[in-house]
Protein backbone atom coordinates (compact mmCIF):
# COMPACT_ATOMS: atom_id res chain seq x y z
CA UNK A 1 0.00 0.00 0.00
CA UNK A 2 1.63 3.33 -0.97
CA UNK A 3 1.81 5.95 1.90
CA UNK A 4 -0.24 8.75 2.61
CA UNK A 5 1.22 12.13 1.35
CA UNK A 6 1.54 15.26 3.59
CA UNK A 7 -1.29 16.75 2.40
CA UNK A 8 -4.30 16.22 5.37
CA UNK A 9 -6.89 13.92 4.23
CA UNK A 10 -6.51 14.38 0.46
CA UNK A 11 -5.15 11.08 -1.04
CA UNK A 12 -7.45 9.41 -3.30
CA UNK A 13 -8.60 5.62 -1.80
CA UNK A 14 -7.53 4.19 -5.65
CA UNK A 15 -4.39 4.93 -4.32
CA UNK A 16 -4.84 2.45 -0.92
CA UNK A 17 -6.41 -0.86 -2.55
CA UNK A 18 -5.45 -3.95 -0.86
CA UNK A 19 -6.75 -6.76 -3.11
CA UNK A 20 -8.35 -6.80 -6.48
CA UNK A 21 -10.09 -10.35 -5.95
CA UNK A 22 -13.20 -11.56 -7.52
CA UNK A 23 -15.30 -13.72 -8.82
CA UNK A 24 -18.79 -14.17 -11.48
CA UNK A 25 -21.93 -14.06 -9.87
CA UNK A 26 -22.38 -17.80 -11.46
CA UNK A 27 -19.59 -19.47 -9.40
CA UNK A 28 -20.93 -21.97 -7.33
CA UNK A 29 -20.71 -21.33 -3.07
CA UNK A 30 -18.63 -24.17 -2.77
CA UNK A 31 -16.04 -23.26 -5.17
CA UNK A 32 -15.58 -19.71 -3.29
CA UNK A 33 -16.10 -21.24 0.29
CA UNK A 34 -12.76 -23.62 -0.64
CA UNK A 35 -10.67 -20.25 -1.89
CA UNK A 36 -11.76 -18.97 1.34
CA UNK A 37 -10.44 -22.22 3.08
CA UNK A 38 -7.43 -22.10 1.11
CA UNK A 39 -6.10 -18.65 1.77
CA UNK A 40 -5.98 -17.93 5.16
CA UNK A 41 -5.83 -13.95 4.58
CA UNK A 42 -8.25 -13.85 2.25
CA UNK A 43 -10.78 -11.48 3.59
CA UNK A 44 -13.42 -11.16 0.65
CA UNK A 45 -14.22 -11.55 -3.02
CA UNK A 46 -15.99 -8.74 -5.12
CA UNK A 47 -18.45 -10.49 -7.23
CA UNK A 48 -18.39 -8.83 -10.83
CA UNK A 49 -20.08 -9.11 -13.81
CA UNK A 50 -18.71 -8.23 -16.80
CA UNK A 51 -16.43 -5.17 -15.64
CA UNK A 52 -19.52 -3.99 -12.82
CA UNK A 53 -19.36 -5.12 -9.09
CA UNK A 54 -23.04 -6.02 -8.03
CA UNK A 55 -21.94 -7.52 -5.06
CA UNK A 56 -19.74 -8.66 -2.11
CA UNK A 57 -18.84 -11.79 -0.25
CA UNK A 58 -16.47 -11.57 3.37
CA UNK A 59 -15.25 -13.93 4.80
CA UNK A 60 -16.99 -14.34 7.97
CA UNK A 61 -20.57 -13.75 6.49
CA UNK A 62 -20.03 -16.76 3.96
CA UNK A 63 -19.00 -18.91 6.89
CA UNK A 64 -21.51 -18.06 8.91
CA UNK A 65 -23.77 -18.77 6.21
CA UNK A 66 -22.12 -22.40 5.61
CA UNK A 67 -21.64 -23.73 8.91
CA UNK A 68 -25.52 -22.93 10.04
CA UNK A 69 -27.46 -26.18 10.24
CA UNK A 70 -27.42 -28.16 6.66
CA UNK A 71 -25.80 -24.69 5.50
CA UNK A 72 -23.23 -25.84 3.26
CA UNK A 73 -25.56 -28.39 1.67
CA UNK A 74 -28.31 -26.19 1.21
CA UNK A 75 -25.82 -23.40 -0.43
CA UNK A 76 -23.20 -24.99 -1.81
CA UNK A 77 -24.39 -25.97 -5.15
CA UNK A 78 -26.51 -22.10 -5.60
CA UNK A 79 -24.28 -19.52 -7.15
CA UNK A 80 -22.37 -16.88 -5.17
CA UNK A 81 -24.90 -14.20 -6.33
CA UNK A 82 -27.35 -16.29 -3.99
CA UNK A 83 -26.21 -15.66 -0.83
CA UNK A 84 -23.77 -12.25 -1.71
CA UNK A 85 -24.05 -8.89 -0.50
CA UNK A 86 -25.32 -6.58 -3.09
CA UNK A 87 -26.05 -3.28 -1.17
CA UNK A 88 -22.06 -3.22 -0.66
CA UNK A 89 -20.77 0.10 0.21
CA UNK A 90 -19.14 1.26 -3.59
CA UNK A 91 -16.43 4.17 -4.31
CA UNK A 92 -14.80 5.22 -7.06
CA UNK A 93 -11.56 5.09 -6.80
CA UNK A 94 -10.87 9.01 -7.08
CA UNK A 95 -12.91 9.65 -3.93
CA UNK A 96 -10.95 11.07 -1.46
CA UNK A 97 -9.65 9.07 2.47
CA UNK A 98 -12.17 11.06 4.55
CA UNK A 99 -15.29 10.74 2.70
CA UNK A 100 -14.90 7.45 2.85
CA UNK A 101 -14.04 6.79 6.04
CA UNK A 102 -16.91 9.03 6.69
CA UNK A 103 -19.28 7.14 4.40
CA UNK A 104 -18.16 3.62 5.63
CA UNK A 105 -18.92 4.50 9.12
CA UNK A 106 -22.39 5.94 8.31
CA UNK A 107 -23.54 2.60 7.58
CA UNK A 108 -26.10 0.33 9.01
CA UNK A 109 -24.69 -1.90 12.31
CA UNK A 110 -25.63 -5.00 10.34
CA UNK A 111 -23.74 -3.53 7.10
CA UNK A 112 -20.20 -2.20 9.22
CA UNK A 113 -17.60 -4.64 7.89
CA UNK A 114 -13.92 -4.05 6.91
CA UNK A 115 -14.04 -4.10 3.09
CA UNK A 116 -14.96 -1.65 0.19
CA UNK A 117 -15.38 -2.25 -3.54
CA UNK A 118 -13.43 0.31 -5.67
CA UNK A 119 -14.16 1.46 -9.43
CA UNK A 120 -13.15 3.59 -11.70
CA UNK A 121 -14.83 6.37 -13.10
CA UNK A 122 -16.62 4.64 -15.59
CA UNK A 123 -17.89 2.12 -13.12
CA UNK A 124 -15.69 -0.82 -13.12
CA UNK A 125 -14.27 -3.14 -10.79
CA UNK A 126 -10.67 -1.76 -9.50
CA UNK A 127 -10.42 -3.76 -6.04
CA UNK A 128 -11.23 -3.87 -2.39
CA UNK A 129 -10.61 -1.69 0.31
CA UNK A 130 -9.95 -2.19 4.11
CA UNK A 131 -11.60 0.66 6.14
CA UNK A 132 -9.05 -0.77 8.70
CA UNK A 133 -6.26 0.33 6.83
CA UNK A 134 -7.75 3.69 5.47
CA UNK A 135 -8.33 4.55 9.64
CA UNK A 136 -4.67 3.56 10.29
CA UNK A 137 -3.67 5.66 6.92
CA UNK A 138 -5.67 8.48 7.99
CA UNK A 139 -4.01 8.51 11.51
CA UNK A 140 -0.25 8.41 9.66
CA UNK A 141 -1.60 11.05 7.99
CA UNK A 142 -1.96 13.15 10.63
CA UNK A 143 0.93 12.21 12.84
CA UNK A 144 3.21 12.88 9.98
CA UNK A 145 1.27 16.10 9.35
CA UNK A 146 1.57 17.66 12.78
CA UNK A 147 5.69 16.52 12.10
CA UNK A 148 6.10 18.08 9.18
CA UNK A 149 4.13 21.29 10.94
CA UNK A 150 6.46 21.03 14.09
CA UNK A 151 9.70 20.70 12.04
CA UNK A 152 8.21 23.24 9.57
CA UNK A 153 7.84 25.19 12.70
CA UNK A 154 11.31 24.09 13.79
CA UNK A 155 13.38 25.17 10.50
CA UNK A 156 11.36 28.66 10.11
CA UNK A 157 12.59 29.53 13.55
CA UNK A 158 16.17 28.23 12.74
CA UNK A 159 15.80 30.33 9.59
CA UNK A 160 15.36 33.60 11.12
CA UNK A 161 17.80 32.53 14.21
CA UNK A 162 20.40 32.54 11.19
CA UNK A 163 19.12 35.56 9.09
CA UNK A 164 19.55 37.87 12.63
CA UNK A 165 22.83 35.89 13.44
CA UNK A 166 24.01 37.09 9.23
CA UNK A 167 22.38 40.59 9.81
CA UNK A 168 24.88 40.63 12.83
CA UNK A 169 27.41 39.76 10.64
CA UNK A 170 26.61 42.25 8.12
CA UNK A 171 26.51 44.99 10.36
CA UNK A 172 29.55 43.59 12.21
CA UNK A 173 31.80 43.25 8.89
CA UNK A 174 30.30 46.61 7.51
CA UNK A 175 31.58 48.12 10.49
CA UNK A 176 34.77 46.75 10.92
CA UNK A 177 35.98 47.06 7.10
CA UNK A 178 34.83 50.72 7.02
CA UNK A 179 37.16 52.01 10.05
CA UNK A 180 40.42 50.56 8.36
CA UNK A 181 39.27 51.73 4.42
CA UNK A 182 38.24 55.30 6.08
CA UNK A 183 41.74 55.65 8.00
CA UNK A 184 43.69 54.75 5.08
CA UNK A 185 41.92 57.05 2.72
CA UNK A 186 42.03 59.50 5.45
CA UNK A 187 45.56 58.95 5.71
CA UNK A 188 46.39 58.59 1.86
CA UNK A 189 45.19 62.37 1.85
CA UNK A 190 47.43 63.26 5.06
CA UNK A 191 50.71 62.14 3.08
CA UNK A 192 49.61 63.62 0.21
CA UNK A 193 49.57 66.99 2.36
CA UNK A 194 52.59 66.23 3.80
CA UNK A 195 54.59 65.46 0.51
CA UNK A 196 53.60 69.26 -1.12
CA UNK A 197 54.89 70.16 2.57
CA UNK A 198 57.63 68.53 1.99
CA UNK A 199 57.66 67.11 5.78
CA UNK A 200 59.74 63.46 5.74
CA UNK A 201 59.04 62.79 9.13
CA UNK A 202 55.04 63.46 9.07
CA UNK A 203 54.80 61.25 5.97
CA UNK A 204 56.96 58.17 7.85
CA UNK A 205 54.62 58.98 10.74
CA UNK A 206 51.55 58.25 8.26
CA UNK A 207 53.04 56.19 6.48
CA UNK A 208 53.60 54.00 9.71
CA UNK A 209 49.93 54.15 10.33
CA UNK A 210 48.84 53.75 7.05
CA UNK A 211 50.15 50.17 7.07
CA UNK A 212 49.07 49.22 10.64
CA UNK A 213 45.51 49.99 8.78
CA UNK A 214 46.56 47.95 5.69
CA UNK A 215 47.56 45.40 8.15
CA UNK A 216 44.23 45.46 9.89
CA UNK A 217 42.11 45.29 6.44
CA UNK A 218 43.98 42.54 5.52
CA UNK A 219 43.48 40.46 8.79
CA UNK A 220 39.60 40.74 8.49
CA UNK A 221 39.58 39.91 4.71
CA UNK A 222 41.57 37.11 5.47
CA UNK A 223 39.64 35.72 8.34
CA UNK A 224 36.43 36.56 5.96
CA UNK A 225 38.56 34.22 2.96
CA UNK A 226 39.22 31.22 5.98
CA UNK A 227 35.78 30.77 6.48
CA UNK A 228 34.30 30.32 3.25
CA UNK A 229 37.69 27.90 2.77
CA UNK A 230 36.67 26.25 5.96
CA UNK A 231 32.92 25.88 4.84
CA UNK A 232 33.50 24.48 1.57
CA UNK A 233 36.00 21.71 2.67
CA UNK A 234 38.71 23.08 0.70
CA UNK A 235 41.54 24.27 3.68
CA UNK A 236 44.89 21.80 2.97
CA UNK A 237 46.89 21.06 6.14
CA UNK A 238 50.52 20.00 5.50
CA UNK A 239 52.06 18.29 8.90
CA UNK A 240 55.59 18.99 9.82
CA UNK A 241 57.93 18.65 13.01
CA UNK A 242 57.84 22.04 14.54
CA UNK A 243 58.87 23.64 17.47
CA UNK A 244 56.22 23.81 19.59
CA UNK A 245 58.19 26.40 22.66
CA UNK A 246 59.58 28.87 20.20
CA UNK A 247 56.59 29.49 18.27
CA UNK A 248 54.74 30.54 21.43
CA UNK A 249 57.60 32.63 22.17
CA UNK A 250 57.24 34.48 18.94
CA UNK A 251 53.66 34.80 19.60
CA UNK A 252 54.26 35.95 22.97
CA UNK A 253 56.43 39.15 21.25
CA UNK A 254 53.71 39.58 19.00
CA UNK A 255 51.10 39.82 21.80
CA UNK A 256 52.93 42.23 23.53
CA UNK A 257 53.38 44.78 20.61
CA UNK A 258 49.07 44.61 20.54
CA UNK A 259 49.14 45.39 24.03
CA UNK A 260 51.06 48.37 23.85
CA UNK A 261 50.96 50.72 26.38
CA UNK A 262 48.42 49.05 28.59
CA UNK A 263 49.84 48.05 31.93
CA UNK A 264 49.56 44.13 30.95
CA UNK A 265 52.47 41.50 31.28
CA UNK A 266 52.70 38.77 28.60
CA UNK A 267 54.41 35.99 29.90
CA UNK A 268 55.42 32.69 28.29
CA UNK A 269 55.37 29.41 30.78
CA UNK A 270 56.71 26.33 29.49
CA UNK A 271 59.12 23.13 30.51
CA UNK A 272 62.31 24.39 29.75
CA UNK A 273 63.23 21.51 27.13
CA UNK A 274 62.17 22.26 23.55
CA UNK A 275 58.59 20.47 22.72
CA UNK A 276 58.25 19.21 19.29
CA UNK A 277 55.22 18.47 17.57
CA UNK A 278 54.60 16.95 13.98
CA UNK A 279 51.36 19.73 13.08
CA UNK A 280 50.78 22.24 10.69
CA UNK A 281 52.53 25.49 11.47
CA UNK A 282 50.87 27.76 9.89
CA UNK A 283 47.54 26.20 11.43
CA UNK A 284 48.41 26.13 14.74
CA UNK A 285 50.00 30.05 14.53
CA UNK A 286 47.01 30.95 13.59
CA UNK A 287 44.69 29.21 16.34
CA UNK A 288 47.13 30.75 19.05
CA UNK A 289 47.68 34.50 17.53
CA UNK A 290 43.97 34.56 17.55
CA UNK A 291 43.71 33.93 20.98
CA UNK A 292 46.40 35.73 22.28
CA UNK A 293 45.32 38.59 19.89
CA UNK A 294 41.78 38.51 21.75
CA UNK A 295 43.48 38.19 25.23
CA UNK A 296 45.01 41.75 24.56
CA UNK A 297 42.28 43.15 22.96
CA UNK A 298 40.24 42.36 26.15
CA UNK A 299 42.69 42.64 28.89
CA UNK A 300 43.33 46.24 30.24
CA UNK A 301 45.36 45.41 32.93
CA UNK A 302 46.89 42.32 34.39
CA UNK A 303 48.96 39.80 32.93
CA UNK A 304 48.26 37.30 29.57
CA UNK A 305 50.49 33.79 30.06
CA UNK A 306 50.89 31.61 27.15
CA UNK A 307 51.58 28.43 28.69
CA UNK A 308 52.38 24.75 27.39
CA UNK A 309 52.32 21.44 29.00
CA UNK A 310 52.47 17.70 27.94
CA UNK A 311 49.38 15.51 28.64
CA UNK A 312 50.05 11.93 29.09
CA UNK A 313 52.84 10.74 26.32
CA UNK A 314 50.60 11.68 23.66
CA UNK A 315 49.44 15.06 23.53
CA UNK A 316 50.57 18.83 23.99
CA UNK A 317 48.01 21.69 25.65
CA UNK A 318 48.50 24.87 25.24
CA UNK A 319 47.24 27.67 27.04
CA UNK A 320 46.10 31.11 27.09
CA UNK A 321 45.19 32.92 30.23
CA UNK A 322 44.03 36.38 30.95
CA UNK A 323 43.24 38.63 33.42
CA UNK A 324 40.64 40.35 31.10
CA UNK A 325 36.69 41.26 31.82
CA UNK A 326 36.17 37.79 31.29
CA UNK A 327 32.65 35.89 29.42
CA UNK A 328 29.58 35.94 30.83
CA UNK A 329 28.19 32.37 31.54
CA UNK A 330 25.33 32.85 29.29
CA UNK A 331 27.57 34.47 26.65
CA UNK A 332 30.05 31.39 26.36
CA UNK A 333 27.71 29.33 23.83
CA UNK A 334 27.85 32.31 21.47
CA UNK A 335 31.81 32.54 21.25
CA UNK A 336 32.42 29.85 18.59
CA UNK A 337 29.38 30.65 16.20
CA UNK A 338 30.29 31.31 12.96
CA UNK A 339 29.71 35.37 12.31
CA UNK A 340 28.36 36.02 16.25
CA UNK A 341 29.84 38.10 18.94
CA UNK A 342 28.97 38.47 22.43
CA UNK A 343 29.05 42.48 22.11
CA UNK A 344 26.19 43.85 20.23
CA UNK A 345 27.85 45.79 16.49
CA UNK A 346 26.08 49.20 17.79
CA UNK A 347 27.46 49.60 21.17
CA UNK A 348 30.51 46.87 21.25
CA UNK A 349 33.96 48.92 22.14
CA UNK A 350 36.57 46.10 20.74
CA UNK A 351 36.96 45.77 17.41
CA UNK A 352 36.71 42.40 15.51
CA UNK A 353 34.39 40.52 13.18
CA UNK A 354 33.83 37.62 16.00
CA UNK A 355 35.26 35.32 13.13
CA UNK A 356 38.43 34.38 14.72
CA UNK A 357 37.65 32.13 17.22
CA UNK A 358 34.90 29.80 14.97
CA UNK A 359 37.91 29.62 12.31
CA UNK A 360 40.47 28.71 15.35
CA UNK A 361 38.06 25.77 16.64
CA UNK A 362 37.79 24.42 13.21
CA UNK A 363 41.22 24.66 12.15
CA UNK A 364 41.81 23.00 15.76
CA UNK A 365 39.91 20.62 14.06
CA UNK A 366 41.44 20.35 10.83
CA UNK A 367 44.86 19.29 13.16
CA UNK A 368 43.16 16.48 14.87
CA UNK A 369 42.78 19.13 18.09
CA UNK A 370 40.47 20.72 19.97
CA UNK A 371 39.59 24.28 21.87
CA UNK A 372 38.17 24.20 25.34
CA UNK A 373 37.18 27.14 27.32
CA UNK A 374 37.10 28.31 31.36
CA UNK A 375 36.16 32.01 32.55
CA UNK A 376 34.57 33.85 34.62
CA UNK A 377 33.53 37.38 34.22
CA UNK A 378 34.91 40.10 35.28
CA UNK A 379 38.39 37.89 36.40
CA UNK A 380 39.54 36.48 32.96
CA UNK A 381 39.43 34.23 30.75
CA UNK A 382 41.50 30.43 29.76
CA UNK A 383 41.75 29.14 26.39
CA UNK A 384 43.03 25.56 26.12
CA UNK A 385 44.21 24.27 22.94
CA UNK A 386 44.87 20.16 22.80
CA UNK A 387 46.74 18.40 20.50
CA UNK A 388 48.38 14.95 19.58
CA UNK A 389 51.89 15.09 19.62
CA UNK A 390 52.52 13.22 16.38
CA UNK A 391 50.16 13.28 13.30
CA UNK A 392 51.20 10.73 10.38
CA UNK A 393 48.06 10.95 8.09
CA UNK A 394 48.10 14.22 6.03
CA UNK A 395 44.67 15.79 5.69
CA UNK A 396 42.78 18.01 3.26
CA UNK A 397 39.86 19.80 4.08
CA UNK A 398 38.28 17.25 6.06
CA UNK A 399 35.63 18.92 8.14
């Protein structure tokens, strides 16, 4: 039997026929009472002449019939027209699940059985139905209706959960791009002023700050460019034997340049034997210099320790701790969604597209690691970066 579609109640009963039996009103009782015998689920025979049904025989009314005193002799011989049912309940077969179920319960007490002859349009025998089946059909139907409604229900609010989280974006990125494009066209002017002046030292002073906005620009493009990379499966990771101490040393230089002149520490905590790790380099600076970068953007005071320790034989964590204003509990769910930020694009005071750490858990990912978070607000914040000492298997893309 095919199953019902999604559409309440509308799926014609031609569609849910269970048998097509039948037999000429001229076959004898006792030559239908032994298919009866001899087919266990047969549950009734349309009786047709020519191409019309004109009646019906079940099952149980035939043996009830046969097995009454000297039933089966007094019956066996007539023909099947004798004894069959000819006020059967009769569809066609384009009639539609409710109407019928509606009709076939309508009947008389002494007509309610389980089968219905079908026909077509013109009035010929199709087959039988089961008003059994066409209750139980009618009941999928409207289980899987009220589904489809609740998960219709389900995606529309996931739908606008990701239009508002893309509108963030938008305003985010649109933010974000035009501060660094404004400064160096600001800026672009400035040195043009300062070459008719003549004036070396102004135009090495803009010309200082005109890159640290280049630099900036670039940074968001490229985190922008890692995304859709990451997304579409197509990031390549090339595993080599690094130095795992000295390249959070040179991160830890680089963190304290973005500090600047805010009264923060950056201090580097590690066994002081060399760690090596077989990872991607260029990977793993990234995942780190992300982190660190956001532990100085969000620390104003205190100290920011990079810090890395061996797990077991097998693996290498490494840390990054602030003394920053810290996540909200609430907030912490929000941190590794792909274009969401925990400060709203209108009133936020730190600058950032909120892409960074999404494409640092993935590409944690990507090098057989992971990124797990502790922090409490207003006291700071611990980024934990795990990962296996040795990888063998070079990997493409494989998120």
């Amino acid at each position: 039997m095919k199953a019902i579609n999604a559409q309440e109640n509308v799926l014609p009963v031609g569609e849910l026929i269970v048998s097509n039996e039948q037999a000429t009103p001229q076959t004898a009782v006792n030559k239908l009472a032994e298919r009866f015998f001899s087919t266990t689920d047969l549950d009734a025979i349309a009786v047709v002449e020519g191409k019309e049904p004109i009646g019906l025989v079940t099952r149980t009314k035939l043996l009830f019939t046969l097995f009454r005193r000297f039933g089966f002799e007094l019956y066996g011989k007539y023909p099947i027209i004798a004894i069959a049912d000819t006020t059967a309940l009769i569809v066609p077969e384009n009639e539609r699940l409710d109407v019928v179920i509606d009709k076939a319960l309508e009947r008389q007490p002494q007509d309610i059985y389980d089968e219905i002859i079908v026909t077509t349009p013109s009035g010929a025998y199709k087959g039988l139905l089961s008003v059994k089946q066409l209750v139980i059909q009618q009941s999928n139907s409207l289980a899987t209706n009220i589904l489809q409604k609740e998960m219709a229900s389900a995606r529309a609010k996931e739908l606008e959960k990701i239009n508002q989280v893309k509108s963030q974006f938008l305003a985010n990125v649109t933010h974000e791009l035009r501060s660094p494009v404004n400064a160096i066209i600001g800026l672009a002017e400035l040195l043009r002023m300062s070459a008719e002046k003549g004036s070396i030292e102004q135009i090495k002073e803009r010309l200082s700050f005109m890159i640290s906005s280049a630099t900036n620009l670039r940074a968001i493009i490229t985190n922008i460019l890692d995304l859709s990379k990451l997304e579409a499966g197509k990031m390549e990771v090339s595993f080599q034997e690094i130095n795992a101490t000295a390249l959070i040393s040179e991160i830890a230089e680089t963190t304290r340049i973005l500090v600047g002149k805010k009264p923060v520490m950056v201090k580097v905590e590690a066994p002081p034997l060399a760690i090596m790790i077989s990872t991607d380099p260029i990977k793993l600076r990234q995942i780190i210099m992300n982190l660190a970068g956001n532990a100085a953007k969000f620390t104003e005071q205190g100290e920011i320790t990079l810090s890395l320790s061996i797990i077991g034989s097998s693996r290498l964590e490494i840390a990054v701790a602030d003394t920053g204003i810290g996540i909200k509990e609430q907030d912490i769910d929000k941190l590794f969604i792909a274009f969401g930020q925990v400060e709203d694009a209108k009133t936020k005071q730190h600058e950032g597209t909120g892409l960074g750490l999404t494409i640092s858990k993935n590409l944690a990912e990507l090098i057989n690691g992971s990124i797990s978070i502790r922090s409490a607000y207003g006291q700071g914040t611990t980024f934990v970066v795990s990962l296996p000492l040795q990888n063998n298997n070079a990997r493409q893309g494989e998120l």
